[in-house]
Protein backbone atom coordinates (compact mmCIF):
# COMPACT_ATOMS: atom_id res chain seq x y z
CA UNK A 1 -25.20 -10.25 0.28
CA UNK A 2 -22.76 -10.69 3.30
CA UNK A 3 -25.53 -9.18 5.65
CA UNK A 4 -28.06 -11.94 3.97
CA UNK A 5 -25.73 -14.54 4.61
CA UNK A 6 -25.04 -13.59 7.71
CA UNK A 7 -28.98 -13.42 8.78
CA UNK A 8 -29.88 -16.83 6.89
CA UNK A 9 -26.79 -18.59 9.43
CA UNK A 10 -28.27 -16.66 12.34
CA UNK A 11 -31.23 -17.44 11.67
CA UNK A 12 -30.05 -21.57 11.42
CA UNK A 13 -28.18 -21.99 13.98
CA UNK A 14 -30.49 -19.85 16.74
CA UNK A 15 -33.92 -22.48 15.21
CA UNK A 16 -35.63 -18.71 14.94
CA UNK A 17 -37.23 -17.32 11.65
CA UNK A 18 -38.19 -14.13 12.59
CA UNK A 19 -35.36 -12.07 10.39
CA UNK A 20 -35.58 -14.00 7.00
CA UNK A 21 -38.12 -11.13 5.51
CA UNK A 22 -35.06 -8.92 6.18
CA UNK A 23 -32.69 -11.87 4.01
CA UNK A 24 -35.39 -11.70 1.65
CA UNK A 25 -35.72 -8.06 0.86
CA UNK A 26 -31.90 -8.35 1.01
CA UNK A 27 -31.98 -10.39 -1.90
CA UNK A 28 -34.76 -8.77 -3.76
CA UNK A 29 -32.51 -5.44 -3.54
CA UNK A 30 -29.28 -7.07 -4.58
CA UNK A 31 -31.03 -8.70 -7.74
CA UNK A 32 -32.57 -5.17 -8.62
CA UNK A 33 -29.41 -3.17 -7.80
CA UNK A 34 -26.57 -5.97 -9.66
CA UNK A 35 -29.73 -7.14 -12.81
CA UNK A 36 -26.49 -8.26 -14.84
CA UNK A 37 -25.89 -10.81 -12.28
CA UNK A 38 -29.39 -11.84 -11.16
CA UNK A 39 -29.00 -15.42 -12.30
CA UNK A 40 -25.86 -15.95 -9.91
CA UNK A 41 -27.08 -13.97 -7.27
CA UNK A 42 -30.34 -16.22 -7.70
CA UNK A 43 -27.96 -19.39 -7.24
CA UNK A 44 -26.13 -18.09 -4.41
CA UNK A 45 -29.38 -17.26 -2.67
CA UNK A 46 -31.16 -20.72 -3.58
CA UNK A 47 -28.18 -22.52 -2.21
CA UNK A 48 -27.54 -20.58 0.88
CA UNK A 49 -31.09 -20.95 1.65
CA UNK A 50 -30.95 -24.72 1.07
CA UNK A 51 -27.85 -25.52 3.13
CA UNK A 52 -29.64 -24.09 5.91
CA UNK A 53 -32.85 -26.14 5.41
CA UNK A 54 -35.23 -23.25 4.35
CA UNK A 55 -36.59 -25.43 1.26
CA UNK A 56 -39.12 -23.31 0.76
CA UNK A 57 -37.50 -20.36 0.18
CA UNK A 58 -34.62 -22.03 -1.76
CA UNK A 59 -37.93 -23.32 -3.55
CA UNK A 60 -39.32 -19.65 -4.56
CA UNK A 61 -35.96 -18.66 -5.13
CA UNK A 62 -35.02 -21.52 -7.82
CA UNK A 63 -38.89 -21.35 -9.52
CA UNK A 64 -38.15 -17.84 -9.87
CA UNK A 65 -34.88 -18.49 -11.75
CA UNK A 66 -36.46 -21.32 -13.78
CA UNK A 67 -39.11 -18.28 -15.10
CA UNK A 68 -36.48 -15.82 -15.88
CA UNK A 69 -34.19 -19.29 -17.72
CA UNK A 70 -36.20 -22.09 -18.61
CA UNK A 71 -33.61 -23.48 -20.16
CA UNK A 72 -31.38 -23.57 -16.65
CA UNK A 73 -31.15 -27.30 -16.17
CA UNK A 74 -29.06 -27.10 -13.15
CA UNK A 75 -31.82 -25.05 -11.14
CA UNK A 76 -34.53 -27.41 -12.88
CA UNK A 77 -32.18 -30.64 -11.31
CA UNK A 78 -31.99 -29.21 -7.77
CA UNK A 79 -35.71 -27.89 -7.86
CA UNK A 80 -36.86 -31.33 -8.24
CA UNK A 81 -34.00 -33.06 -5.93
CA UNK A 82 -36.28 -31.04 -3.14
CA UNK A 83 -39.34 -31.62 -4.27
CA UNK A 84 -38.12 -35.14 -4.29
CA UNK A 85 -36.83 -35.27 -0.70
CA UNK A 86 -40.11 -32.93 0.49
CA UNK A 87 -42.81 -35.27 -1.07
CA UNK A 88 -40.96 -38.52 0.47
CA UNK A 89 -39.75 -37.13 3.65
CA UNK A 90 -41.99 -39.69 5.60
CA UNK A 91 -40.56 -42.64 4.13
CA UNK A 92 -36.92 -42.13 5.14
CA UNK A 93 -36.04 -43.42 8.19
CA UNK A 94 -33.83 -40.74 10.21
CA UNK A 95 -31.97 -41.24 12.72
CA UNK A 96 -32.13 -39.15 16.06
């Protein structure tokens, strides 16, 4: 997960996408290799993905979680916090 983390921050502060499909199979191996710990290594990912502004993978990451725990109220809360922000991004005046 250190080598995912350190691809997502590349990958945020260089503005370039091209190496998330390596974060995500990075992910996809650590959740099939550590199963006991999916749901925290689904949190991690979700957040690390959503610090860095890649909503839509933080999105498919959190859904995801919500399938496997549908009871997970803290994935459900932050799921629709972005949906939130995403549907009413062009109402919010930001500043430059």
């Amino acid at each position: 997960l250190e080598e995912v983390a350190q691809i997502l921050n590349a990958s945020y502060l260089h503005g370039d996408d091209h190496e998330l499909l390596d974060a995500w199979k990075g992910y996809v191996q650590s959740c099939a290799q550590h199963e006991a710990q999916r749901s925290d290594i689904q949190w991690w990912m979700a957040k690390q993905y959503a610090q860095r502004g890649f909503f839509a993978d933080a999105a498919e990451v959190l859904t995801e979680m919500i399938a496997h725990q549908p009871d997970n109220l803290e994935a459900r809360y932050v799921l629709a916090e972005m949906r939130w922000w995403r549907d009413h991004a062009d109402c919010i005046a930001w500043l430059a």
